[in-house]
N, C-alpha and C. Protein backbone atom coordinates (compact mmCIF):
# COMPACT_ATOMS: atom_id res chain seq x y z
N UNK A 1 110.77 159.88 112.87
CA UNK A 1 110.37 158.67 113.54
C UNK A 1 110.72 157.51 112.62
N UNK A 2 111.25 156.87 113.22
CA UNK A 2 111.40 155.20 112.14
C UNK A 2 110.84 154.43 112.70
N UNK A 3 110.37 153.28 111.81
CA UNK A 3 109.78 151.91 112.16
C UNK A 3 110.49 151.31 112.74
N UNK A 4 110.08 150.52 113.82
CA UNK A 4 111.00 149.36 114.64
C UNK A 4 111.47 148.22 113.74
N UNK A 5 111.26 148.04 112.83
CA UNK A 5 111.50 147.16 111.56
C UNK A 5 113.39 147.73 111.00
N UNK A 6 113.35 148.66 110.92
CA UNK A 6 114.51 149.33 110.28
C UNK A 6 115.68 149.35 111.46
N UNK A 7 115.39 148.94 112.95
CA UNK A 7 116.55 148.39 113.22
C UNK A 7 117.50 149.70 113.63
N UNK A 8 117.22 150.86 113.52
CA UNK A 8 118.27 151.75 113.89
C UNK A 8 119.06 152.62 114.45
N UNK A 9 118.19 152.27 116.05
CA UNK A 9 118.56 153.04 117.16
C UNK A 9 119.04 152.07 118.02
N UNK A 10 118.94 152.48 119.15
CA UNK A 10 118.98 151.29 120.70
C UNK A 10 118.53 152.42 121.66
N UNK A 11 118.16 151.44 122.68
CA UNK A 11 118.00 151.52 124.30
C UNK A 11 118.46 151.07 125.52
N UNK A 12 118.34 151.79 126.71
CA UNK A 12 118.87 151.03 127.63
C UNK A 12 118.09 150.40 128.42
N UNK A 13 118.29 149.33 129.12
CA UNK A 13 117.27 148.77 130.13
C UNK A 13 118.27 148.32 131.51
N UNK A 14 117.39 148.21 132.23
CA UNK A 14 118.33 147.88 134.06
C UNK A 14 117.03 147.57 134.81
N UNK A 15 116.88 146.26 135.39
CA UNK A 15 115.71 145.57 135.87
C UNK A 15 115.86 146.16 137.14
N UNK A 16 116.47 146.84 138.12
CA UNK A 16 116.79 147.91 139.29
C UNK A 16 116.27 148.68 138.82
N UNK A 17 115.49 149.32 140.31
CA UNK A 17 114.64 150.79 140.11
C UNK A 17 115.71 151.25 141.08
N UNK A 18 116.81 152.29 140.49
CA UNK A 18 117.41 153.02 140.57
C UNK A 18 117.63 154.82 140.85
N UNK A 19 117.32 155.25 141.77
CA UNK A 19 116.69 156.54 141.78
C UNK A 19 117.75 157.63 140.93
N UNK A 20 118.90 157.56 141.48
CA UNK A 20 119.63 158.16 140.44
C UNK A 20 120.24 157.89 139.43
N UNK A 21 119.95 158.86 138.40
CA UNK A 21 120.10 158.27 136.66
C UNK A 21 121.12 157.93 136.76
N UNK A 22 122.10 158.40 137.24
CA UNK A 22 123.66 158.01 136.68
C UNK A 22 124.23 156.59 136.95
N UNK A 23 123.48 156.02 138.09
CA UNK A 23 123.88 154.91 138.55
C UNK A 23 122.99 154.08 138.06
N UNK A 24 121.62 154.50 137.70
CA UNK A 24 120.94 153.66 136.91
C UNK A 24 121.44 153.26 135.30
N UNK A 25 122.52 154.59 134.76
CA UNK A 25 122.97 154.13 133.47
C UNK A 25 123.48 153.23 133.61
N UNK A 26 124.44 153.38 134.63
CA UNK A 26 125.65 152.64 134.91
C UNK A 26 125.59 151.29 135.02
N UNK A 27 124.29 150.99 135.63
CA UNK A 27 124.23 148.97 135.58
C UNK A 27 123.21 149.11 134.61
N UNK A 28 122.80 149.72 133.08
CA UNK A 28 121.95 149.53 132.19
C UNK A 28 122.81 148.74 131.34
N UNK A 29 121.85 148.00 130.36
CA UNK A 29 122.53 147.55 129.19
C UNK A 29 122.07 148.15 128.31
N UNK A 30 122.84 148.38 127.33
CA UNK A 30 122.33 148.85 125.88
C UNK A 30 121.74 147.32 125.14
N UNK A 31 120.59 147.57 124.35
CA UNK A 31 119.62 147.20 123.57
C UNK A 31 120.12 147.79 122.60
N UNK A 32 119.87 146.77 121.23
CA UNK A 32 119.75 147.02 119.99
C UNK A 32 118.32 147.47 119.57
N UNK A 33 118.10 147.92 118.39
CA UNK A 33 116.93 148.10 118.12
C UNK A 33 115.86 148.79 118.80
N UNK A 34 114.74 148.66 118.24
CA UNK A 34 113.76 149.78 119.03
C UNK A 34 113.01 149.59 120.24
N UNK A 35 112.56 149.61 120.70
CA UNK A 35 112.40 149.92 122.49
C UNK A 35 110.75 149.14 122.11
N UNK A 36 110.14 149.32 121.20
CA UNK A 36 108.44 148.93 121.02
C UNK A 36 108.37 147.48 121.22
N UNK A 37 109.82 145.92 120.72
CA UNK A 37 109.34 145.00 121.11
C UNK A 37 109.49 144.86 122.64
N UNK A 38 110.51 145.66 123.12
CA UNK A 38 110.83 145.18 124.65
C UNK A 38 109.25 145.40 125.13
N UNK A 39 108.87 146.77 125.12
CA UNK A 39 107.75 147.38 125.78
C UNK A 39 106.53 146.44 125.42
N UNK A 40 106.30 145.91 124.30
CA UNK A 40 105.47 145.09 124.11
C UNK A 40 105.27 143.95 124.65
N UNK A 41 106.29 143.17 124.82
CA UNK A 41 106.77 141.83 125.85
C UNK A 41 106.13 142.16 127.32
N UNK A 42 106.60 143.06 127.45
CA UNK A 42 106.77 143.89 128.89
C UNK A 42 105.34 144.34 129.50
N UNK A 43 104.45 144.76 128.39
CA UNK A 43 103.09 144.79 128.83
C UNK A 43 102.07 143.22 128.81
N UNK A 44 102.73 142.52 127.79
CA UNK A 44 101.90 141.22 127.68
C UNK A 44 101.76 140.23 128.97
N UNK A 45 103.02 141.00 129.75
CA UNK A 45 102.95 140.34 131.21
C UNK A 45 101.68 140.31 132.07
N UNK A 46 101.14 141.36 131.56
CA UNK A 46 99.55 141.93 132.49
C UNK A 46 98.30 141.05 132.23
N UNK A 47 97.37 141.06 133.08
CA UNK A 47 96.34 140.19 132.54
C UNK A 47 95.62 141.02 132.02
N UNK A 48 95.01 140.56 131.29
CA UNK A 48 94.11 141.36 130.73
C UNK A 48 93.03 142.61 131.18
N UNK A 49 92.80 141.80 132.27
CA UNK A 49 91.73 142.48 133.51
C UNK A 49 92.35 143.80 134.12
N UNK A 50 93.62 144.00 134.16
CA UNK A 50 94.42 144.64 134.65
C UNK A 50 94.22 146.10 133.62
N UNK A 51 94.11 145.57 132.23
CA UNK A 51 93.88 146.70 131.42
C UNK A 51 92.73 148.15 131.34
N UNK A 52 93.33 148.78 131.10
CA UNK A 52 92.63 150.19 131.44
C UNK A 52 91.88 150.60 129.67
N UNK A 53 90.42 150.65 129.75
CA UNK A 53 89.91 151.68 128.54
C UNK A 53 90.52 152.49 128.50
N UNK A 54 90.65 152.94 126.92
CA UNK A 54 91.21 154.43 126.79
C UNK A 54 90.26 155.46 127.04
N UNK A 55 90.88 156.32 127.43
CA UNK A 55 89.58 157.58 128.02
C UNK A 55 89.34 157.71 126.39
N UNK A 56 88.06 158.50 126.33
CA UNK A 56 87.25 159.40 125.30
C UNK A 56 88.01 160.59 125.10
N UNK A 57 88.34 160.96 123.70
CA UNK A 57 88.71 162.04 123.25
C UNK A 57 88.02 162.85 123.29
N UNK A 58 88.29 164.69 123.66
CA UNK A 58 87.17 165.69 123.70
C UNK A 58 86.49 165.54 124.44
N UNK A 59 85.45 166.76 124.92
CA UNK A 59 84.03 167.01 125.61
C UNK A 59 83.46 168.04 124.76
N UNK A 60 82.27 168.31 125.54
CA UNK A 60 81.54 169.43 125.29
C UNK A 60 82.43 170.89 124.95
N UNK A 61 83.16 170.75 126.33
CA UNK A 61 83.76 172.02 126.48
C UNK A 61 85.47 172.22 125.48
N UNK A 62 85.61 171.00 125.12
CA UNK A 62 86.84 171.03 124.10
C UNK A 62 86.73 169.93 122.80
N UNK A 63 85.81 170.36 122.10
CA UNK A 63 86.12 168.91 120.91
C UNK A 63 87.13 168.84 120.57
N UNK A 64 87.04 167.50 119.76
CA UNK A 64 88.14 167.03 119.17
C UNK A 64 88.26 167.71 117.97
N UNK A 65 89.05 168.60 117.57
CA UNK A 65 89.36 169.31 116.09
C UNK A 65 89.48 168.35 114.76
N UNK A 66 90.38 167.56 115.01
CA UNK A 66 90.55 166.29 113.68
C UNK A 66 91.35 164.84 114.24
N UNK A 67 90.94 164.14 113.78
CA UNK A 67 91.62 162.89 113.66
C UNK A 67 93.19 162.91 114.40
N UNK A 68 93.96 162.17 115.45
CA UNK A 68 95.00 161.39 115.09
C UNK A 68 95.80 161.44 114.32
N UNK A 69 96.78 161.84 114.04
CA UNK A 69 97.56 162.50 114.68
C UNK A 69 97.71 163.91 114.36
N UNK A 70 96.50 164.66 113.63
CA UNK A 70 96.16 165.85 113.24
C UNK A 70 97.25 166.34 111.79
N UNK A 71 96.46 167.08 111.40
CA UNK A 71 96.89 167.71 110.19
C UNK A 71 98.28 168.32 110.03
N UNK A 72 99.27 168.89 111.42
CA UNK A 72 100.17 169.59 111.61
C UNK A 72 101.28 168.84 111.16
N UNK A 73 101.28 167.43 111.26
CA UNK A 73 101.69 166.49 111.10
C UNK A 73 102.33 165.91 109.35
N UNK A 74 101.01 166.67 108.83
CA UNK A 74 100.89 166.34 107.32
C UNK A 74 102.17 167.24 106.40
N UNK A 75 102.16 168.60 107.44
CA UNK A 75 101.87 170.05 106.84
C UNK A 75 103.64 169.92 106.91
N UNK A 76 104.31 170.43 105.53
CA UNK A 76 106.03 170.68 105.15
C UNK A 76 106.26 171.73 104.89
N UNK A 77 107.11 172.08 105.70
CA UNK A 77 108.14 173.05 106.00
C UNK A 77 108.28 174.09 104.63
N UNK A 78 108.51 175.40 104.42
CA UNK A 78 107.84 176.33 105.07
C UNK A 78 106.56 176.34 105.33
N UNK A 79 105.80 176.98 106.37
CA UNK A 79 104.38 176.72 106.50
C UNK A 79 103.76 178.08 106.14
N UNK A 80 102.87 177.93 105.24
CA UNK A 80 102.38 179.52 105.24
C UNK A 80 101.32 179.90 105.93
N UNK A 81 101.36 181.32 106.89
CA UNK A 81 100.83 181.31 107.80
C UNK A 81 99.90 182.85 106.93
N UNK A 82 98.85 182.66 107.86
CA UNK A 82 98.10 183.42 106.91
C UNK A 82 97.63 184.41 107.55
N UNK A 83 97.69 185.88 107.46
CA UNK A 83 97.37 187.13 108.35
C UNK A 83 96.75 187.13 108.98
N UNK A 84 95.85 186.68 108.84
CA UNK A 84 94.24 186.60 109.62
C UNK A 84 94.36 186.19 110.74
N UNK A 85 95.88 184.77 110.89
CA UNK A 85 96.23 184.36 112.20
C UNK A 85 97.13 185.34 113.52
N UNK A 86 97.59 186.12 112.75
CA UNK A 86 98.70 187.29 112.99
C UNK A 86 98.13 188.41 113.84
N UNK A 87 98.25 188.61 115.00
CA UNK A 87 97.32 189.61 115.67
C UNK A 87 98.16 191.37 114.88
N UNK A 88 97.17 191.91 115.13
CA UNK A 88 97.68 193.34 114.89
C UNK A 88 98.32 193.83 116.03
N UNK A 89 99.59 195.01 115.96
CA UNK A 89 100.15 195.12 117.01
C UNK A 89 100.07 196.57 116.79
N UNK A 90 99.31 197.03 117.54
CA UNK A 90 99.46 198.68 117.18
C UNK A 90 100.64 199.77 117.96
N UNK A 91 101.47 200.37 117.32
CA UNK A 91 102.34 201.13 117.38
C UNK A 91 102.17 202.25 118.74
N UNK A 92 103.17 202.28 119.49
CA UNK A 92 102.63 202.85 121.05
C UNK A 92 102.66 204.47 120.58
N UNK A 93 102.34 205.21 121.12
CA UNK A 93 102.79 206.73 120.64
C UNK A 93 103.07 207.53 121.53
């Protein structure tokens, strides 16, 4: 993932709701840069009122394990996985 700061991808945009992609590429323009200021512009259009709470993470029946954006995240390559996770597979006879 890179920061929208670093400038180093692009996107396309086409103000037509276009049902098929190909013709929707086709009158798109390519965008420089990252897609987060367009989208940002693009939501500021809304009033405020219009805005939706974010639902609540977890219930009863599923907590939330950890934080945003979770630990898996943290965790570099090779991962060591530890037997205990490993089901036993017993040998047919």
């Amino acid at each position: 993932m890179n920061h929208p700061a670093k400038n180093k991808y692009g996107f396309w945009t086409n103000d037509k709701n276009v049902a098929d992609p190909e013709a929707w590429l086709k009158g798109a323009k390519r965008e420089e840069g990252s897609w987060w200021g367009h989208w940002n512009n693009w939501l500021a259009g809304f009033e405020e009122a219009e805005a939706v709470e974010p639902r609540q993470a977890g219930s009863e029946q599923y907590p939330v394990r950890e934080a945003a954006p979770g630990g898996y995240v943290l965790q570099k390559l090779p991962i060591e996985v530890s037997n205990a996770l490993i089901p036993k597979v017993e040998k047919a006879v």
